[in-house]
N, C-alpha and C. Protein backbone atom coordinates (compact mmCIF):
# COMPACT_ATOMS: atom_id res chain seq x y z
N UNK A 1 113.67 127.93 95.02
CA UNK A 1 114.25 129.13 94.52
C UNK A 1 114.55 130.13 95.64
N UNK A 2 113.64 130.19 96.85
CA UNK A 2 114.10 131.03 98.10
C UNK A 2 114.75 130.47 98.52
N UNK A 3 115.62 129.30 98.60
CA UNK A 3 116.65 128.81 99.22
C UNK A 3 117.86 129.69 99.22
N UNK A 4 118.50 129.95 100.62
CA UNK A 4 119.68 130.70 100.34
C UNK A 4 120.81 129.34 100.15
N UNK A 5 121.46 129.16 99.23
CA UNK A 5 122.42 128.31 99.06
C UNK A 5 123.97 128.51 99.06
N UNK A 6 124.57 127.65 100.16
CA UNK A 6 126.10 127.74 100.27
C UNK A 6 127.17 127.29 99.67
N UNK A 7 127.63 128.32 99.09
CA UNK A 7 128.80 127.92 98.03
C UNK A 7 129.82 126.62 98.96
N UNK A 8 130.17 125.71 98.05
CA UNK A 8 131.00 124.89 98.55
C UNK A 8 132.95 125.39 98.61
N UNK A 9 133.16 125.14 99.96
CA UNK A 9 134.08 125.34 99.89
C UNK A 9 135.03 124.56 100.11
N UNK A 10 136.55 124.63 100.10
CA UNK A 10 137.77 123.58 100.09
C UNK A 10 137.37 123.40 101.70
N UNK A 11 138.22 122.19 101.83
CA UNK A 11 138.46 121.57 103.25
C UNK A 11 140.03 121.93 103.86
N UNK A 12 140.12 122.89 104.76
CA UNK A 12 141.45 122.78 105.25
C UNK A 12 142.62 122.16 105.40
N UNK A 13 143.51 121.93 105.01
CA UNK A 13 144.78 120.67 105.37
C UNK A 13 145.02 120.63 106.39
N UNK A 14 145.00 121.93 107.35
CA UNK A 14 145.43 121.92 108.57
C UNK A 14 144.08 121.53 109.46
N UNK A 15 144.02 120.50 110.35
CA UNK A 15 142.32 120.76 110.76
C UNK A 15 142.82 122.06 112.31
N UNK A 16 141.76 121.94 112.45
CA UNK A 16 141.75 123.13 113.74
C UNK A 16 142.51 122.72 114.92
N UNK A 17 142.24 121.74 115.40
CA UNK A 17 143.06 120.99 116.72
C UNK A 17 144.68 120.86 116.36
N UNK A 18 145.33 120.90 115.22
CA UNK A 18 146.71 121.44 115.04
C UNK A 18 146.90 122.99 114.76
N UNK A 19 146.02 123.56 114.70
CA UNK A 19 145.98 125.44 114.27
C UNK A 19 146.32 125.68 116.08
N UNK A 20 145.30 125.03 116.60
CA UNK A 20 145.30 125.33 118.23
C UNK A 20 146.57 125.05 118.67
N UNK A 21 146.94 124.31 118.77
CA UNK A 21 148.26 123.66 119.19
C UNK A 21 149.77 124.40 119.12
N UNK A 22 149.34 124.94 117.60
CA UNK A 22 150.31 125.73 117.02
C UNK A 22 150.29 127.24 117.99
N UNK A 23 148.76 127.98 117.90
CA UNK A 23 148.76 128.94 118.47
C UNK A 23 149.22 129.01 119.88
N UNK A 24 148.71 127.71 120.79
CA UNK A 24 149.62 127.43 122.16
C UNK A 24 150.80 128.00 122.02
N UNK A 25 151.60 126.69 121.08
CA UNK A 25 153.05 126.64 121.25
C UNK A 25 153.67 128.18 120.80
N UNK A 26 153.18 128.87 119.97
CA UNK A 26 153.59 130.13 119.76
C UNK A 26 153.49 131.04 121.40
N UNK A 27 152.78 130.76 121.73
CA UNK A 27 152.08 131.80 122.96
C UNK A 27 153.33 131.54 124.00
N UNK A 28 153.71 130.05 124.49
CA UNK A 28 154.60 130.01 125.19
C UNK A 28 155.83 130.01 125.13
N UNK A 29 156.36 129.44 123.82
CA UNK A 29 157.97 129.94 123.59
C UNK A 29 158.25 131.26 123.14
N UNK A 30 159.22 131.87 124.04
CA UNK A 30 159.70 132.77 123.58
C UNK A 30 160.45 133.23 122.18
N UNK A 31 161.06 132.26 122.01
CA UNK A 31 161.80 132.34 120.82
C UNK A 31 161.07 131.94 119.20
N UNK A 32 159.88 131.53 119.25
CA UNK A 32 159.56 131.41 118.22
C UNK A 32 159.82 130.50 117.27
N UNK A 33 159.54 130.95 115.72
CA UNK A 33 160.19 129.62 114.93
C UNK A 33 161.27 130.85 113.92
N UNK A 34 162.16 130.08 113.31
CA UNK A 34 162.76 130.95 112.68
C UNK A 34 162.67 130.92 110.86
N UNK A 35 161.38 130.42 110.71
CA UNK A 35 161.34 130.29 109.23
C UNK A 35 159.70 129.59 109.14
N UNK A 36 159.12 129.86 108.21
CA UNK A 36 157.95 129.20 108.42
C UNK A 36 157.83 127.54 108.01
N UNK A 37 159.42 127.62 107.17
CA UNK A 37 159.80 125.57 107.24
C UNK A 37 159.87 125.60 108.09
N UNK A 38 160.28 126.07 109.21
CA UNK A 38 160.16 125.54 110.53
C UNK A 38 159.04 125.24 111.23
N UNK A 39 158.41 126.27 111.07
CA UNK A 39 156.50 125.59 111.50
C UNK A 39 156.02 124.45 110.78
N UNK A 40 156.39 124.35 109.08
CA UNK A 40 155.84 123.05 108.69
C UNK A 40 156.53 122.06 109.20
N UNK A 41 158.22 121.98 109.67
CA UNK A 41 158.87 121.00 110.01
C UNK A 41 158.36 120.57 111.24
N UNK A 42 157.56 121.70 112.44
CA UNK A 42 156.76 121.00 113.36
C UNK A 42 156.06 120.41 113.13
N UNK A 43 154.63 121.16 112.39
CA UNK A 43 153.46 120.47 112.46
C UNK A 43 153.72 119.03 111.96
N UNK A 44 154.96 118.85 110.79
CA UNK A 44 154.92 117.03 110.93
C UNK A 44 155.49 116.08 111.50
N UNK A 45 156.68 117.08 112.69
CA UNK A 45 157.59 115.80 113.40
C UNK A 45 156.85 115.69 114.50
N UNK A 46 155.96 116.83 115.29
CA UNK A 46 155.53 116.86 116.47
C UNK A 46 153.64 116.25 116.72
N UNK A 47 153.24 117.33 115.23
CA UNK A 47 151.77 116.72 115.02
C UNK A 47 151.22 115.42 114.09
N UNK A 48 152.46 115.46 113.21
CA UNK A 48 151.77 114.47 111.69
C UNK A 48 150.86 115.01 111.09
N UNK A 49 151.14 116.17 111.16
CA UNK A 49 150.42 116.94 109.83
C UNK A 49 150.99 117.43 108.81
N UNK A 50 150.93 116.76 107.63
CA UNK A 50 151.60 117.50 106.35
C UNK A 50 150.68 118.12 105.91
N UNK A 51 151.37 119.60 105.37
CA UNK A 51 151.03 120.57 104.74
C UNK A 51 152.00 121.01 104.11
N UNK A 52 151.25 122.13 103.29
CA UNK A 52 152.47 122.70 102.10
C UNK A 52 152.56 123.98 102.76
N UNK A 53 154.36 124.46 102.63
CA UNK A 53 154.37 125.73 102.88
C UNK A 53 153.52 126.86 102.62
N UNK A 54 152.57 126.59 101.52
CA UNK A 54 151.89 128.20 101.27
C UNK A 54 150.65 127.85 102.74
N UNK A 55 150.14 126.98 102.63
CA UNK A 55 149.12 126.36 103.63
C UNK A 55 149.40 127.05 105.18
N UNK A 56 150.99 126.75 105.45
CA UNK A 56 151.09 126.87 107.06
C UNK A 56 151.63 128.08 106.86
N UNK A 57 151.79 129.37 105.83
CA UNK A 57 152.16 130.53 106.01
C UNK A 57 150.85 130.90 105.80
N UNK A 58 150.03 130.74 104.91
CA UNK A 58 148.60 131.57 104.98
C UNK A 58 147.74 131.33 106.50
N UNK A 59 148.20 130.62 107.36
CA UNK A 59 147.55 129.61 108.75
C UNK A 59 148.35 130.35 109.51
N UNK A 60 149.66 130.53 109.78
CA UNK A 60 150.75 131.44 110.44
C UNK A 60 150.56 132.84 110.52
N UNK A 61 150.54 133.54 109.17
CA UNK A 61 150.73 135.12 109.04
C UNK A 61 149.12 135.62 108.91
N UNK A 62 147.97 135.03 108.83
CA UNK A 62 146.68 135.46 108.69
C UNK A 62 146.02 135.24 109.70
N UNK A 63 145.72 134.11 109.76
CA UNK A 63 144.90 133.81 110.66
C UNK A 63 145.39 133.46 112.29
N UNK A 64 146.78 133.06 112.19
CA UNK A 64 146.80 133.56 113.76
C UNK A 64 147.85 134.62 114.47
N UNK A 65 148.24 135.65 113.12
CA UNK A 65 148.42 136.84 113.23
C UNK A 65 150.15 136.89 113.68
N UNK A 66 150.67 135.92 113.29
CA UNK A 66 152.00 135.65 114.01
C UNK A 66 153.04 135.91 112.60
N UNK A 67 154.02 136.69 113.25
CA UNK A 67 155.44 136.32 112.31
C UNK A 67 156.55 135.81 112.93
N UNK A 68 157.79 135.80 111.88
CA UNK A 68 158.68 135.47 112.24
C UNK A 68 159.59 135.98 113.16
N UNK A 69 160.32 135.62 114.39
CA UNK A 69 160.62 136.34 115.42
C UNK A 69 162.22 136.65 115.47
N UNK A 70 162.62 136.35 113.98
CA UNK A 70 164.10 136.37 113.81
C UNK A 70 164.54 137.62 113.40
N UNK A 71 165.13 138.45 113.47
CA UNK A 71 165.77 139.41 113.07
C UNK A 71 166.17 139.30 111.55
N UNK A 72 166.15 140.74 110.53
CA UNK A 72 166.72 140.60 109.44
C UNK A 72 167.63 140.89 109.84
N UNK A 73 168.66 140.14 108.34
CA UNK A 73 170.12 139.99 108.76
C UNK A 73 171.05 141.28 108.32
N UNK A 74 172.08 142.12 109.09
CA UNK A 74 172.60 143.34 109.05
C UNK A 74 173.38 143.41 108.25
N UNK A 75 174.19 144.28 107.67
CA UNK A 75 175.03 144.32 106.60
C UNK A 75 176.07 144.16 107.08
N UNK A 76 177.35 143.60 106.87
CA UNK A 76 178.44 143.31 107.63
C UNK A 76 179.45 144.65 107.82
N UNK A 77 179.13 145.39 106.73
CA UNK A 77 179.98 147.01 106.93
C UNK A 77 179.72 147.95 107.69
N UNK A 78 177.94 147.87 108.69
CA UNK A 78 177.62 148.85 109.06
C UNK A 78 178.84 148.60 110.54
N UNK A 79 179.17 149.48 111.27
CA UNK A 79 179.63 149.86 112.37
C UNK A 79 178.61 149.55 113.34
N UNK A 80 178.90 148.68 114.19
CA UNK A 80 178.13 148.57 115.58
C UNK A 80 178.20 149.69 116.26
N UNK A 81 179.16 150.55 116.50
CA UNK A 81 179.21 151.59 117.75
C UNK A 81 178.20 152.91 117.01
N UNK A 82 178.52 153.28 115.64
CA UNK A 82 177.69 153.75 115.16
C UNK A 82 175.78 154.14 115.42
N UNK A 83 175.56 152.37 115.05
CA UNK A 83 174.50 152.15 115.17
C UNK A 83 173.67 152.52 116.53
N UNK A 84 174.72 152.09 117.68
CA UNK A 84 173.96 151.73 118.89
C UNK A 84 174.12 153.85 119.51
N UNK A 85 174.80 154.13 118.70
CA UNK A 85 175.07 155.81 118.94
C UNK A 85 173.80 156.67 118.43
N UNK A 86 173.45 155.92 117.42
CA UNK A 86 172.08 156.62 116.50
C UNK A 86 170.73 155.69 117.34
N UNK A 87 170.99 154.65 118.01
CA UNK A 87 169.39 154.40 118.49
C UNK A 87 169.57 154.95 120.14
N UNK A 88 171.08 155.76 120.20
CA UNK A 88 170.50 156.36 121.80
C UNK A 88 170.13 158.10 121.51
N UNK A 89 170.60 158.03 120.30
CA UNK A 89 170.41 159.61 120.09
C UNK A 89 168.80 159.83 119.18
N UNK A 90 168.47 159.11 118.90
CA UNK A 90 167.22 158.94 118.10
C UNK A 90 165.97 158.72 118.96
C-alpha cells in the first residue's frame, strides 16, 4: 500500500534516435521543412519511420520547439511598394 505506483503510459511512435536526428537536421538546414507532411515525408523516406501527422506535429511544435519556416501566403492586391514603404517607416 506504500508503494508509490506508476501510471502506465503509451509508447512513442517516434523512438528518440529519430526525434534526434530530426532535431540535427532542423539545426543545420537553413531552409527548413515547408509543411509538417514534409517532416513525416522525411522521417519515412530518410528514417523508416512511420508516423501519423498528429504524432510528428505534437514531436515538431512541442517538444522540439520548431515551426514552420515558410512564410504565410500574401494577398495578391496588397501593393509591394506600399508595403516595403510601411516596414521602413514603421
Amino acid at each position: 500500500m506504500l508503494e508509490t505506483k506508476k501510471p502506465p503510459g503509451g509508447v512513442r511512435v517516434i523512438p528518440q534516435w529519430a526525434e534526434d536526428a530530426l532535431a540535427k537536421r532542423l539545426e543545420e538546414c537553413q531552409e527548413g521543412f515547408t509543411s509538417y507532411g514534409a517532416v513525416q515525408a522525411w522521417l519515412s523516406n530518410t528514417l523508416g519511420v512511420e508516423a501519423e501527422y498528429h504524432a510528428v506535429y505534437q514531436m515538431t511544435r512541442y517538444r522540439l520547439k520548431a515551426k514552420r519556416k515558410v512564410a504565410r501566403p500574401q494577398n495578391r492586391k496588397h501593393k509591394g511598394e506600399q508595403r516595403c514603404a510601411f516596414k521602413k517607416t514603421s
